[in-house]
PDB file of N, CA and C in Angstrom:
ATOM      1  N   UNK A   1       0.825  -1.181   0.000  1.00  0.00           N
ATOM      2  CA  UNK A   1       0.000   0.000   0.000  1.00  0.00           C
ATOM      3  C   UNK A   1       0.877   1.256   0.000  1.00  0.00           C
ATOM      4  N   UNK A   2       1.907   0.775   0.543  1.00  0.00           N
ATOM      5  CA  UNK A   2       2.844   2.039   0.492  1.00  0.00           C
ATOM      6  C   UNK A   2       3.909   2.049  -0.750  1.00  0.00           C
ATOM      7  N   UNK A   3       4.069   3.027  -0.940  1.00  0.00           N
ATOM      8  CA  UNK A   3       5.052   3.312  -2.580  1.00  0.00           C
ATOM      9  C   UNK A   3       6.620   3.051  -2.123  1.00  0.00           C
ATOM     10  N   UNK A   4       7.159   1.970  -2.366  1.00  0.00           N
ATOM     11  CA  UNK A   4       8.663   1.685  -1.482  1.00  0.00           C
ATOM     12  C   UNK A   4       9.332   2.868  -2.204  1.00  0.00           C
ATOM     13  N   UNK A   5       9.083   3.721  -3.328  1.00  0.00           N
ATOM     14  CA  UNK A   5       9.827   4.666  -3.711  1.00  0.00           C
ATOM     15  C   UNK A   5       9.820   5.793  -2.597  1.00  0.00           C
ATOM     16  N   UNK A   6       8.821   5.837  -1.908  1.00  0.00           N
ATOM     17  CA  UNK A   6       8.818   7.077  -1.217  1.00  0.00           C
ATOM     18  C   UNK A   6       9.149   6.781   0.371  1.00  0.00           C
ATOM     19  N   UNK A   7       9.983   5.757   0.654  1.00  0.00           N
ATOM     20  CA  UNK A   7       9.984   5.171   1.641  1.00  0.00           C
ATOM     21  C   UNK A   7      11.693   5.964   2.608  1.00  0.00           C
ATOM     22  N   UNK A   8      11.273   6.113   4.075  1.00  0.00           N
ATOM     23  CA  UNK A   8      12.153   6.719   4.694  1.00  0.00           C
ATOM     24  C   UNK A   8      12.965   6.186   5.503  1.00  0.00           C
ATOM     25  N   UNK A   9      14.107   6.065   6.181  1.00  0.00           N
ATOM     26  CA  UNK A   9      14.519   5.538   7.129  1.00  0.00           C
ATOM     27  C   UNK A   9      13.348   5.589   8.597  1.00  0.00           C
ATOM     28  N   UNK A  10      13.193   5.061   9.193  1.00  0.00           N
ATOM     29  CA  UNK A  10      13.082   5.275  10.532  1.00  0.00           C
ATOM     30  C   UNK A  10      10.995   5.444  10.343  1.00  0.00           C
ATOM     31  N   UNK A  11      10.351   4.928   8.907  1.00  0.00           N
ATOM     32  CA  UNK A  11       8.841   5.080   8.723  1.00  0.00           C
ATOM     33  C   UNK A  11       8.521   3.784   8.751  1.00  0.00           C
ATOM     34  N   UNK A  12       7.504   3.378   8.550  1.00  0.00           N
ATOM     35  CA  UNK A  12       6.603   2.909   8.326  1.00  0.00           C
ATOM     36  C   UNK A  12       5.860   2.503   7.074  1.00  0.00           C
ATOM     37  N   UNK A  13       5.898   1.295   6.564  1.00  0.00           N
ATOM     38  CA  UNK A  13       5.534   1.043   5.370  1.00  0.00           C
ATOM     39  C   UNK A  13       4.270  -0.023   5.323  1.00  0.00           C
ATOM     40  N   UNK A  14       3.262   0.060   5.066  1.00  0.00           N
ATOM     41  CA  UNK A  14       2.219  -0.965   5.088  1.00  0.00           C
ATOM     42  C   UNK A  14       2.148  -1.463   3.530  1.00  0.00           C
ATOM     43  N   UNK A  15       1.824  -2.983   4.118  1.00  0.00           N
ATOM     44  CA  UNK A  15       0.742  -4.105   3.014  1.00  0.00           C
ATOM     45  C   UNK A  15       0.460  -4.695   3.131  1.00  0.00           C
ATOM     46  N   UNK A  16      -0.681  -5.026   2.000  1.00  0.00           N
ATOM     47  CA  UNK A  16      -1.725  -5.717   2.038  1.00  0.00           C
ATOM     48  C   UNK A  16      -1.358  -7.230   1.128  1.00  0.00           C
ATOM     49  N   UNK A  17      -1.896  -7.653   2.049  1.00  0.00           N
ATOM     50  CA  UNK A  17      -1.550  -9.317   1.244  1.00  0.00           C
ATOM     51  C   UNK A  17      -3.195  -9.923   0.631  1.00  0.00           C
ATOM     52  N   UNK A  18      -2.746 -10.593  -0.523  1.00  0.00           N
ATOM     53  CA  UNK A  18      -4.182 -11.119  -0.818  1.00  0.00           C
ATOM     54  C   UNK A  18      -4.014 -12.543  -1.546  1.00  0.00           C
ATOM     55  N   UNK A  19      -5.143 -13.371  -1.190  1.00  0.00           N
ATOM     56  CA  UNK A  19      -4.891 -14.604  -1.322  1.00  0.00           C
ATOM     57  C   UNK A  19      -5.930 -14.793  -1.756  1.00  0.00           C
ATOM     58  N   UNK A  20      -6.095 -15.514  -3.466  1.00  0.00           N
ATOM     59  CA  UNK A  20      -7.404 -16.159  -3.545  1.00  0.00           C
ATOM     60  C   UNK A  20      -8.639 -14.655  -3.980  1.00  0.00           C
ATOM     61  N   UNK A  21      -7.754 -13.837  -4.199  1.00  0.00           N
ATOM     62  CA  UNK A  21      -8.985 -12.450  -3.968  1.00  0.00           C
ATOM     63  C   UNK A  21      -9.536 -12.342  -2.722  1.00  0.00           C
ATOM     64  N   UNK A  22      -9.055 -12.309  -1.737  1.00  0.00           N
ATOM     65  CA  UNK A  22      -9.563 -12.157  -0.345  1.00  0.00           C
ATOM     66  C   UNK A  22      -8.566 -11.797   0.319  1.00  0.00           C
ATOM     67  N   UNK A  23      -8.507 -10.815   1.267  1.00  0.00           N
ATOM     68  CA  UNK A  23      -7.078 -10.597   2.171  1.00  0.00           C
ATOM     69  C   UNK A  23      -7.038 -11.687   3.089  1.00  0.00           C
ATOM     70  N   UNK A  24      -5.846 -11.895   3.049  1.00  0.00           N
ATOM     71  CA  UNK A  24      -4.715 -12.992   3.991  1.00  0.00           C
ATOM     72  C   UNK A  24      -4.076 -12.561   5.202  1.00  0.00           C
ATOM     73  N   UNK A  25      -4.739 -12.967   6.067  1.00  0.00           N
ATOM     74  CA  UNK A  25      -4.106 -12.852   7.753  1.00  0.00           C
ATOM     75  C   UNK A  25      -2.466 -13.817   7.809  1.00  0.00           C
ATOM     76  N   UNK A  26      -1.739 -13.206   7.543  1.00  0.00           N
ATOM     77  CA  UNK A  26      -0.406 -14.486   7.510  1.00  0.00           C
ATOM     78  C   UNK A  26       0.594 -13.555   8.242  1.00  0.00           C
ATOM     79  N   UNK A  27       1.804 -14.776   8.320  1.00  0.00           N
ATOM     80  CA  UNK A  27       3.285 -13.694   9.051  1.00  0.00           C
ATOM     81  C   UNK A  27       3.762 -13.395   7.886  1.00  0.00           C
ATOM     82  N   UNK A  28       4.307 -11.811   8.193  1.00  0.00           N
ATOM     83  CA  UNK A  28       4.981 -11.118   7.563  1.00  0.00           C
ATOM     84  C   UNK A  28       6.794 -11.219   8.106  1.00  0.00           C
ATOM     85  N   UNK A  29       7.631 -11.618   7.495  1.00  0.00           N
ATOM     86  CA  UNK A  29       9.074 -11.275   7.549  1.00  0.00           C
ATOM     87  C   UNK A  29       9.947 -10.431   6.400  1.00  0.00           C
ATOM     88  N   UNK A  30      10.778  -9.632   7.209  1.00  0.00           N
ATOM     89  CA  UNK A  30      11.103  -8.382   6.498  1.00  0.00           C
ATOM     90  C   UNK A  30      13.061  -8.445   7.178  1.00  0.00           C
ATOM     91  N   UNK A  31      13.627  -8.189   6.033  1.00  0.00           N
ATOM     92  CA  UNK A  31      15.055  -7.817   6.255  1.00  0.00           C
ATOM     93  C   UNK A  31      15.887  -7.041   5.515  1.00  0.00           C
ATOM     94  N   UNK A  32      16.914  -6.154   5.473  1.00  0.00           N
ATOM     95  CA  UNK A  32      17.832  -6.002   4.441  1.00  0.00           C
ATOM     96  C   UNK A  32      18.901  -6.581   4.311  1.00  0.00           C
ATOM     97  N   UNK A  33      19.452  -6.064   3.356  1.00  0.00           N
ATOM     98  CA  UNK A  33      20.996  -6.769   3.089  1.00  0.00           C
ATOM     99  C   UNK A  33      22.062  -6.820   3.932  1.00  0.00           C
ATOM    100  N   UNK A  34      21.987  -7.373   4.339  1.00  0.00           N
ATOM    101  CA  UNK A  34      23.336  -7.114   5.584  1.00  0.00           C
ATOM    102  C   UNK A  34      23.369  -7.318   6.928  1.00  0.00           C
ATOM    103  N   UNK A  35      21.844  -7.875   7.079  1.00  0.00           N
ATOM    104  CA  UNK A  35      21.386  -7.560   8.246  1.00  0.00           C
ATOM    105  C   UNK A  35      21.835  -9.231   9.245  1.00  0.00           C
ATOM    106  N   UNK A  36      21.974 -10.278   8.682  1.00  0.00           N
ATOM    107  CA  UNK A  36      23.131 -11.539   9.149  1.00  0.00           C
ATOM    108  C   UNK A  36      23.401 -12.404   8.099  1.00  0.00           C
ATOM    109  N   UNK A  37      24.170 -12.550   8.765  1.00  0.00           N
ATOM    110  CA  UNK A  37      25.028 -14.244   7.592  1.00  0.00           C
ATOM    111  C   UNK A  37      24.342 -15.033   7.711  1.00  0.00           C
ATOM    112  N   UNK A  38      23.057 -15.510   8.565  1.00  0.00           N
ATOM    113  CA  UNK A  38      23.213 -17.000   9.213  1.00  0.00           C
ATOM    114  C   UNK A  38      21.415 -16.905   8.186  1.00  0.00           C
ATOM    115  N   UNK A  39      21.539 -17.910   7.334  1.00  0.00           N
ATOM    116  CA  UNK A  39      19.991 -17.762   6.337  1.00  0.00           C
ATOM    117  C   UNK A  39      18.945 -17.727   7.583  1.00  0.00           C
ATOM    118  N   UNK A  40      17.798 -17.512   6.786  1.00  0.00           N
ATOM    119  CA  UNK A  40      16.752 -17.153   7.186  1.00  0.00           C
ATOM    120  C   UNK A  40      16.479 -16.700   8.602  1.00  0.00           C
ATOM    121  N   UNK A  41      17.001 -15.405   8.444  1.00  0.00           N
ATOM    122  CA  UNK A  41      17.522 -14.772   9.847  1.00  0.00           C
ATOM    123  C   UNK A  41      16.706 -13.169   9.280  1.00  0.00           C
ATOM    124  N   UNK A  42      15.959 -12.752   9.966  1.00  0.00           N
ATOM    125  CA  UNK A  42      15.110 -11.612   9.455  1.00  0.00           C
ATOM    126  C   UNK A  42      14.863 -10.363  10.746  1.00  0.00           C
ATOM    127  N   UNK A  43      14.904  -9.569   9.416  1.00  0.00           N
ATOM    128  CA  UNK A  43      15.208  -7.977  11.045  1.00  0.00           C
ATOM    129  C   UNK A  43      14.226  -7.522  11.678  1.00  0.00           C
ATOM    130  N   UNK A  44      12.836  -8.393  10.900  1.00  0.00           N
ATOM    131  CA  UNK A  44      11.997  -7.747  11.539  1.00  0.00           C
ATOM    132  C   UNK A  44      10.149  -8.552  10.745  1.00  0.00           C
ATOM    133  N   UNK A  45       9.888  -8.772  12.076  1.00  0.00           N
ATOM    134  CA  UNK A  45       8.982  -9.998  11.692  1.00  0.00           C
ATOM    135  C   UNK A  45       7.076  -8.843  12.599  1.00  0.00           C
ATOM    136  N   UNK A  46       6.298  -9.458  11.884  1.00  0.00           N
ATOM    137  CA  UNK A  46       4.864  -8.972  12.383  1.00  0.00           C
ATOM    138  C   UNK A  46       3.963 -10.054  11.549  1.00  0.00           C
ATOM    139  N   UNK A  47       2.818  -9.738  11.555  1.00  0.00           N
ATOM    140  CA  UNK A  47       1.144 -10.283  10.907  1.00  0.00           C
ATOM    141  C   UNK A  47       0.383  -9.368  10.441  1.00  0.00           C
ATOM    142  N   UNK A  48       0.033 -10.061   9.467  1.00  0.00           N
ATOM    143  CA  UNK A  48      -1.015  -9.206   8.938  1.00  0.00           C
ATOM    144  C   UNK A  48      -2.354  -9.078  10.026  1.00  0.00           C
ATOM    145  N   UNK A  49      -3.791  -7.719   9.626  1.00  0.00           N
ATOM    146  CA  UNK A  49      -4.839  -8.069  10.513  1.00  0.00           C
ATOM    147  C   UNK A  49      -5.859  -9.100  10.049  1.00  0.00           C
ATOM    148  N   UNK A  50      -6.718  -9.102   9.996  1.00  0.00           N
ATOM    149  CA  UNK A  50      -7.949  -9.345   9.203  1.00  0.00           C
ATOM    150  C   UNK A  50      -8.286  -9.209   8.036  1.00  0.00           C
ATOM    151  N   UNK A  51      -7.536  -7.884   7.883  1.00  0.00           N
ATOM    152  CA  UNK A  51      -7.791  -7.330   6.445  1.00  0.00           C
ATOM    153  C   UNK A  51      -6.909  -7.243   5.651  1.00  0.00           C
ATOM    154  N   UNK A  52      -5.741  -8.567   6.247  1.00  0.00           N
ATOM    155  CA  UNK A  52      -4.573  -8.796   5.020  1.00  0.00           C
ATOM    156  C   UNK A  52      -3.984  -7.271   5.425  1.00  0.00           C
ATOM    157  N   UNK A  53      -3.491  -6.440   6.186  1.00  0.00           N
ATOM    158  CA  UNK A  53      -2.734  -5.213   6.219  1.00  0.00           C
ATOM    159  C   UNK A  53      -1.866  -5.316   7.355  1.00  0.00           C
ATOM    160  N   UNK A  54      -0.522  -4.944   7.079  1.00  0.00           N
ATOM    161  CA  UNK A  54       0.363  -5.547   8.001  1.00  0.00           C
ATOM    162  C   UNK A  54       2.000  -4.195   7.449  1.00  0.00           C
ATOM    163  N   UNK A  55       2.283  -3.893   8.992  1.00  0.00           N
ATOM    164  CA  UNK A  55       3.192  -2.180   8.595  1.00  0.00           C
ATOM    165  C   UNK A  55       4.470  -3.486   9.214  1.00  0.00           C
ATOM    166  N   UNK A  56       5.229  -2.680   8.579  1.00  0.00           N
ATOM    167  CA  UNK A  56       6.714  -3.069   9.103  1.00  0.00           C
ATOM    168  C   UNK A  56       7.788  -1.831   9.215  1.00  0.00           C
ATOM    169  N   UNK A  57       8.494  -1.951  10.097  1.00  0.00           N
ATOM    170  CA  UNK A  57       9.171  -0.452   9.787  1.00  0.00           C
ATOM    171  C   UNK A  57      10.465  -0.358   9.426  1.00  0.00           C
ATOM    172  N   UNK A  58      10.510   0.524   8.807  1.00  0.00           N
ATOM    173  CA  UNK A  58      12.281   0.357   8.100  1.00  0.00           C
ATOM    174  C   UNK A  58      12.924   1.128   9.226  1.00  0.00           C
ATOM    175  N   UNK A  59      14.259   0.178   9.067  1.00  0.00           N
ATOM    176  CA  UNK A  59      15.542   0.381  10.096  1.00  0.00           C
ATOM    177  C   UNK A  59      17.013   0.726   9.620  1.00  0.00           C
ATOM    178  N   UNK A  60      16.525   0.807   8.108  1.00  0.00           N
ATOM    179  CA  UNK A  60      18.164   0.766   7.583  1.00  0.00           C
ATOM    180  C   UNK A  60      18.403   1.091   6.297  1.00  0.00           C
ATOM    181  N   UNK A  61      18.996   1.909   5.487  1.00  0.00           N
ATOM    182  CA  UNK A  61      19.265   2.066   4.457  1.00  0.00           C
ATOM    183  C   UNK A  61      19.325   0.452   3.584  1.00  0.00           C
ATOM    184  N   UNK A  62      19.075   0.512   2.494  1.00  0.00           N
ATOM    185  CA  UNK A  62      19.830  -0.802   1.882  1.00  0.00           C
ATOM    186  C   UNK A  62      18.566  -1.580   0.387  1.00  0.00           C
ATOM    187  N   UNK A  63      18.814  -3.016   0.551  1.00  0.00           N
ATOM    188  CA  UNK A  63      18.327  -3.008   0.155  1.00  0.00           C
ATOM    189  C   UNK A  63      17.240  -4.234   0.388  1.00  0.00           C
ATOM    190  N   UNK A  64      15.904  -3.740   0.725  1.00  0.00           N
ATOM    191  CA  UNK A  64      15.093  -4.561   1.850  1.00  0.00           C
ATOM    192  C   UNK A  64      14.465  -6.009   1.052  1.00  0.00           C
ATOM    193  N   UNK A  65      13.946  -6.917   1.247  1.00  0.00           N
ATOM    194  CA  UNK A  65      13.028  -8.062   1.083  1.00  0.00           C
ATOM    195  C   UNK A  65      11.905  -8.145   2.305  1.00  0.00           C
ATOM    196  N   UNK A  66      10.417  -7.792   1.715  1.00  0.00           N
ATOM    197  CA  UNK A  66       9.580  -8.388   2.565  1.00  0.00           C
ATOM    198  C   UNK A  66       8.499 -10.019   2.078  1.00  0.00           C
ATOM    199  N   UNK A  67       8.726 -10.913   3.042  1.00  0.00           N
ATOM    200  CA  UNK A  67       8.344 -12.066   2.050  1.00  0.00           C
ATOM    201  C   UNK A  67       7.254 -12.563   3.199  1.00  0.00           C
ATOM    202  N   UNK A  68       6.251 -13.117   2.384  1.00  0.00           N
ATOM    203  CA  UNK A  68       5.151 -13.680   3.207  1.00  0.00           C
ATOM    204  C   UNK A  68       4.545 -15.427   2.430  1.00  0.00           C
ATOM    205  N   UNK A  69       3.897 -16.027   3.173  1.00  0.00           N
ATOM    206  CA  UNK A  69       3.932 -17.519   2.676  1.00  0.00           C
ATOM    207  C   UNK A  69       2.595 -17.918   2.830  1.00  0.00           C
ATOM    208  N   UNK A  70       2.166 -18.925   1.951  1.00  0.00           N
ATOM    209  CA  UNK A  70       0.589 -19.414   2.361  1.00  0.00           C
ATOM    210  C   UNK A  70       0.778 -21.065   2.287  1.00  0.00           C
ATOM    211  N   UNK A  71       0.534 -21.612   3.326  1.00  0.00           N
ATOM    212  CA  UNK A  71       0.978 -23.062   2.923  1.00  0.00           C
ATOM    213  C   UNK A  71      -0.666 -23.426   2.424  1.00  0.00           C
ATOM    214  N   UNK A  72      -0.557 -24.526   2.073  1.00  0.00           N
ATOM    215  CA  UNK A  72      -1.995 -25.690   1.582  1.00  0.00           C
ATOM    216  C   UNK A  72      -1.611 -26.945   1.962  1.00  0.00           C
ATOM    217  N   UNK A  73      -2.150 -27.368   3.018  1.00  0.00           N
ATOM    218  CA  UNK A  73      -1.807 -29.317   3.453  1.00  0.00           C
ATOM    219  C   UNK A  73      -2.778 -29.462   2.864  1.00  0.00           C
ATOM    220  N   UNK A  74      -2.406 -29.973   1.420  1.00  0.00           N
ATOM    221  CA  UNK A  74      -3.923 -30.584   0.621  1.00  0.00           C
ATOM    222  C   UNK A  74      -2.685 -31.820  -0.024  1.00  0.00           C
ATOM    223  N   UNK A  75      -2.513 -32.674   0.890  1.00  0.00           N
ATOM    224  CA  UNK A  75      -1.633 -33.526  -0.235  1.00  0.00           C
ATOM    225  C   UNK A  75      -2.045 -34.587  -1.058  1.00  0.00           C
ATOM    226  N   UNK A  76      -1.173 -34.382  -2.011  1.00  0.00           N
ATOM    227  CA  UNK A  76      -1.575 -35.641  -3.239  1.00  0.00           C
ATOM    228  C   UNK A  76      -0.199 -36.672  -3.620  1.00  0.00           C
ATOM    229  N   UNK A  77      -0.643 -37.434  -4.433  1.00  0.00           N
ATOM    230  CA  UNK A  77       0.453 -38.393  -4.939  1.00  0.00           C
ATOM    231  C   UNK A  77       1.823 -37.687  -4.603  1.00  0.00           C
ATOM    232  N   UNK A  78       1.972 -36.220  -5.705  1.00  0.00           N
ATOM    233  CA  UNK A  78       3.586 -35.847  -5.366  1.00  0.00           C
ATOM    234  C   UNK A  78       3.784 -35.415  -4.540  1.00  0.00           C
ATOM    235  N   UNK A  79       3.197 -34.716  -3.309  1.00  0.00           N
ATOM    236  CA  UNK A  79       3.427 -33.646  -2.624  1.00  0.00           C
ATOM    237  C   UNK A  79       3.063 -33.703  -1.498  1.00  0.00           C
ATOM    238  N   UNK A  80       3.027 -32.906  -0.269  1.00  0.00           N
ATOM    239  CA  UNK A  80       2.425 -33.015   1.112  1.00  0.00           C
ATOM    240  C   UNK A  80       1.774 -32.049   1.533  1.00  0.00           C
ATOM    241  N   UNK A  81       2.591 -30.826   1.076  1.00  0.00           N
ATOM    242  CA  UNK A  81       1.832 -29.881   1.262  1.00  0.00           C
ATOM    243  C   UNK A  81       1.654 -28.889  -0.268  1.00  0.00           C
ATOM    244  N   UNK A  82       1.209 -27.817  -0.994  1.00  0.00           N
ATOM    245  CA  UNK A  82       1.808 -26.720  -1.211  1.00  0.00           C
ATOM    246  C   UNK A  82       2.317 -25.211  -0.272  1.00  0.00           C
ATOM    247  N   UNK A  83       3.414 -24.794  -0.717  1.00  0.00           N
ATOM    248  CA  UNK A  83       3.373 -23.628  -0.110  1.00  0.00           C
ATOM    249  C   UNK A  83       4.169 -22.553  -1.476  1.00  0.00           C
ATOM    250  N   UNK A  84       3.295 -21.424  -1.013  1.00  0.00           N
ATOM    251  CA  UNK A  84       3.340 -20.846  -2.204  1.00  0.00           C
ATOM    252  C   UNK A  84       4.024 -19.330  -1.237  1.00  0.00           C
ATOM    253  N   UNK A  85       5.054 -18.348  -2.545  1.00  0.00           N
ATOM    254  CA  UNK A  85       5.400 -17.299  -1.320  1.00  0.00           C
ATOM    255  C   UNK A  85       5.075 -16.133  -2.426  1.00  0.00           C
ATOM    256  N   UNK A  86       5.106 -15.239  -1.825  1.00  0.00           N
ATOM    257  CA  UNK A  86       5.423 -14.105  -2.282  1.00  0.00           C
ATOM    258  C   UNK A  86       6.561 -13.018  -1.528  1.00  0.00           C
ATOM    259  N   UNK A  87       7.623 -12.217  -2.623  1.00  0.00           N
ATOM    260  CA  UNK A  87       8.732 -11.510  -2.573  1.00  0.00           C
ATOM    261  C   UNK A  87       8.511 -10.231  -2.773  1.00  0.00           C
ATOM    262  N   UNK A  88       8.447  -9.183  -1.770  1.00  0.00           N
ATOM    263  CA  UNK A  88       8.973  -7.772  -1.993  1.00  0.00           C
ATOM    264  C   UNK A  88      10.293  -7.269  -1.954  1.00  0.00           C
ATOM    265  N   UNK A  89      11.241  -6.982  -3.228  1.00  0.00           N
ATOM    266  CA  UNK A  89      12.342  -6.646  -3.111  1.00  0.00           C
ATOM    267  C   UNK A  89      12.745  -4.959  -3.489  1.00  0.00           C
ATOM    268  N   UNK A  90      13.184  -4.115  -2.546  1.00  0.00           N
ATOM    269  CA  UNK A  90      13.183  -2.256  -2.988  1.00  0.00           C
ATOM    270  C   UNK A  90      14.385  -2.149  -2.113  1.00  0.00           C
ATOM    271  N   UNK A  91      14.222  -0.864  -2.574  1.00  0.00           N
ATOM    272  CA  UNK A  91      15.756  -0.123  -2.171  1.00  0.00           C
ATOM    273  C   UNK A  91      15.656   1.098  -1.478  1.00  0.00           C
ATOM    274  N   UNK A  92      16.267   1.099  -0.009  1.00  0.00           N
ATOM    275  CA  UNK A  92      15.706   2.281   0.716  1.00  0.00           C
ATOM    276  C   UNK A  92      16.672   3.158   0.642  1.00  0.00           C
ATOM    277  N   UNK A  93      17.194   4.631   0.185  1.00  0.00           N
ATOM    278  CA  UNK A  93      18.112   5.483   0.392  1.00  0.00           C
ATOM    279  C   UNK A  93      18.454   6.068   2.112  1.00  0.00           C
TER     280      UNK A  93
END
């Protein structure tokens, strides 16, 4: 919801997640570049509400990833679960 172009150190950036055409209550994880060596290590974690809307706040120049996930335990022959993600990747000055 927010324009990562216009995005500040030390603000506030909201979004909305949507799944299926319906907003998605899920965890939100958010990091930049630099922020550890050790994988899936994130600077800064929250949830969406009800209405799929979920702020995270920037802490750092760089260049950020916010990623969120929807699993499906619907398993079949190949699989067990699906999980499907989505990637926000911008650049904060």
């Amino acid at each position: 919801m927010t324009d990562p172009a216009t995005v500040k150190i030390n603000t506030e950036m909201e979004f909305k997640v949507i799944y299926d055409g319906k907003p998605l209550s899920t965890e939100v994880y958010a990091t930049y570049d630099g922020f550890s060596s050790t994988p899936n290590t994130y600077a800064y974690f929250t949830e969406c509400n009800d209405q799929g809307v979920a702020k995270v706040i920037i802490t750092h120049p760089g260049t950020w990833m916010v990623r969120v996930q929807k699993k499906l335990e619907v398993p079949t022959q190949d699989y067990d679960s699906h999980v499907m993600r989505a990637v926000l990747v911008f650049e904060v000055n």
